[in-house]
Protein backbone atom coordinates (compact mmCIF):
# COMPACT_ATOMS: atom_id res chain seq x y z
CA UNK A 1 15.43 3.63 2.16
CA UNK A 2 15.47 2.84 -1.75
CA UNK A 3 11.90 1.47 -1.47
CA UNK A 4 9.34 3.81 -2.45
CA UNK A 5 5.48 2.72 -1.34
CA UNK A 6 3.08 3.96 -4.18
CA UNK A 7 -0.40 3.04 -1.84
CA UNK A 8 -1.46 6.91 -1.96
CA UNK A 9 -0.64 6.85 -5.72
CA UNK A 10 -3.47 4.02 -6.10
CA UNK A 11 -5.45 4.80 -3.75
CA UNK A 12 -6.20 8.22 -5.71
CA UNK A 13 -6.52 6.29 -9.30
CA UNK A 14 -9.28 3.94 -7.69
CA UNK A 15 -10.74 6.93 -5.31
CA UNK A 16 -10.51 5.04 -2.76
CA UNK A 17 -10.49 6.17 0.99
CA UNK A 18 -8.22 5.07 3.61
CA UNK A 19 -11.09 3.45 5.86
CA UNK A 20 -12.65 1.48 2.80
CA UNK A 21 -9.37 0.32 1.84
CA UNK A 22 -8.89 -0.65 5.70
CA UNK A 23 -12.31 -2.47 5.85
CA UNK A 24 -11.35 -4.08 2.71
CA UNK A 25 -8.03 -5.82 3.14
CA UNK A 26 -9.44 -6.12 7.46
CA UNK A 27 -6.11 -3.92 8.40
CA UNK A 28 -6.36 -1.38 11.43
CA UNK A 29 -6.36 2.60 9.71
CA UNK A 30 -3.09 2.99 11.77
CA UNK A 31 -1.38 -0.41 10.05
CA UNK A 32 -2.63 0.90 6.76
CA UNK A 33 -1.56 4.43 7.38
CA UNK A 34 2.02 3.85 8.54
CA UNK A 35 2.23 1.93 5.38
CA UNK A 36 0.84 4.42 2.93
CA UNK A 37 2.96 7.32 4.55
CA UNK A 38 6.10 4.67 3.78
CA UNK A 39 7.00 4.22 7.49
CA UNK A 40 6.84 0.72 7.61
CA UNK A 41 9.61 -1.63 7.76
CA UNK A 42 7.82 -4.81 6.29
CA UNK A 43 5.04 -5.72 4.69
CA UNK A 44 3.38 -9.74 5.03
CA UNK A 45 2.68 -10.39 1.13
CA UNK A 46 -0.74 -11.71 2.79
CA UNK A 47 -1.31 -8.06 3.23
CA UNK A 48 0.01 -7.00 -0.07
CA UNK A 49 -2.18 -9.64 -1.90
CA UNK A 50 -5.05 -8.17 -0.46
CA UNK A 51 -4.21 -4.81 -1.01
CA UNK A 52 -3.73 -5.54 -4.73
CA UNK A 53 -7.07 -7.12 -5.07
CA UNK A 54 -8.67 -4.51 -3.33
CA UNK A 55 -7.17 -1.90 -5.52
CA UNK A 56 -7.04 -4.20 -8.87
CA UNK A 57 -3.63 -3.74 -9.49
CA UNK A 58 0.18 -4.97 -9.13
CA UNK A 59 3.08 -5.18 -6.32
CA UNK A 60 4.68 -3.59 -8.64
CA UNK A 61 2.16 -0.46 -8.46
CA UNK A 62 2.72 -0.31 -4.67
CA UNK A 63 6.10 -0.41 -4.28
CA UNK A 64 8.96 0.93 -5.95
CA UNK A 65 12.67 0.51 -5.77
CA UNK A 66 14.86 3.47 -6.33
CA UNK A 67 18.78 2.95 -6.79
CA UNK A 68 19.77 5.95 -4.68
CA UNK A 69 23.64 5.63 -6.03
């Protein structure tokens, strides 16, 4: 898939753990990890607004789209 998730990326620049970031955005650790290892199909933007104002940054930190032609 041509859509790279960066949540491991900014996670590290705002040394953040895994269960913070899940108590933070109220996600289970498994929801957050299957995003953060990229093997989730969608993603609510409720989720990803809460993400980026837990981590302070963009959508466009988090996720990345990589034309694989």
């Amino acid at each position: 898939m041509p859509i790279i998730v960066n949540l491991d990326v900014m996670m590290a620049k705002r040394k953040i753990s895994l269960n913070e970031l899940s108590e933070r955005v109220d996600l289970t650790l498994s929801n957050l990890s299957i995003l953060k290892t990229g093997k989730a199909k969608a993603i609510r933007f409720t989720t990803l607004d809460a993400i980026c104002k837990a981590l302070d940054c963009q959508p466009g930190d988090i996720l990345e789209y990589i034309n694989d032609n």
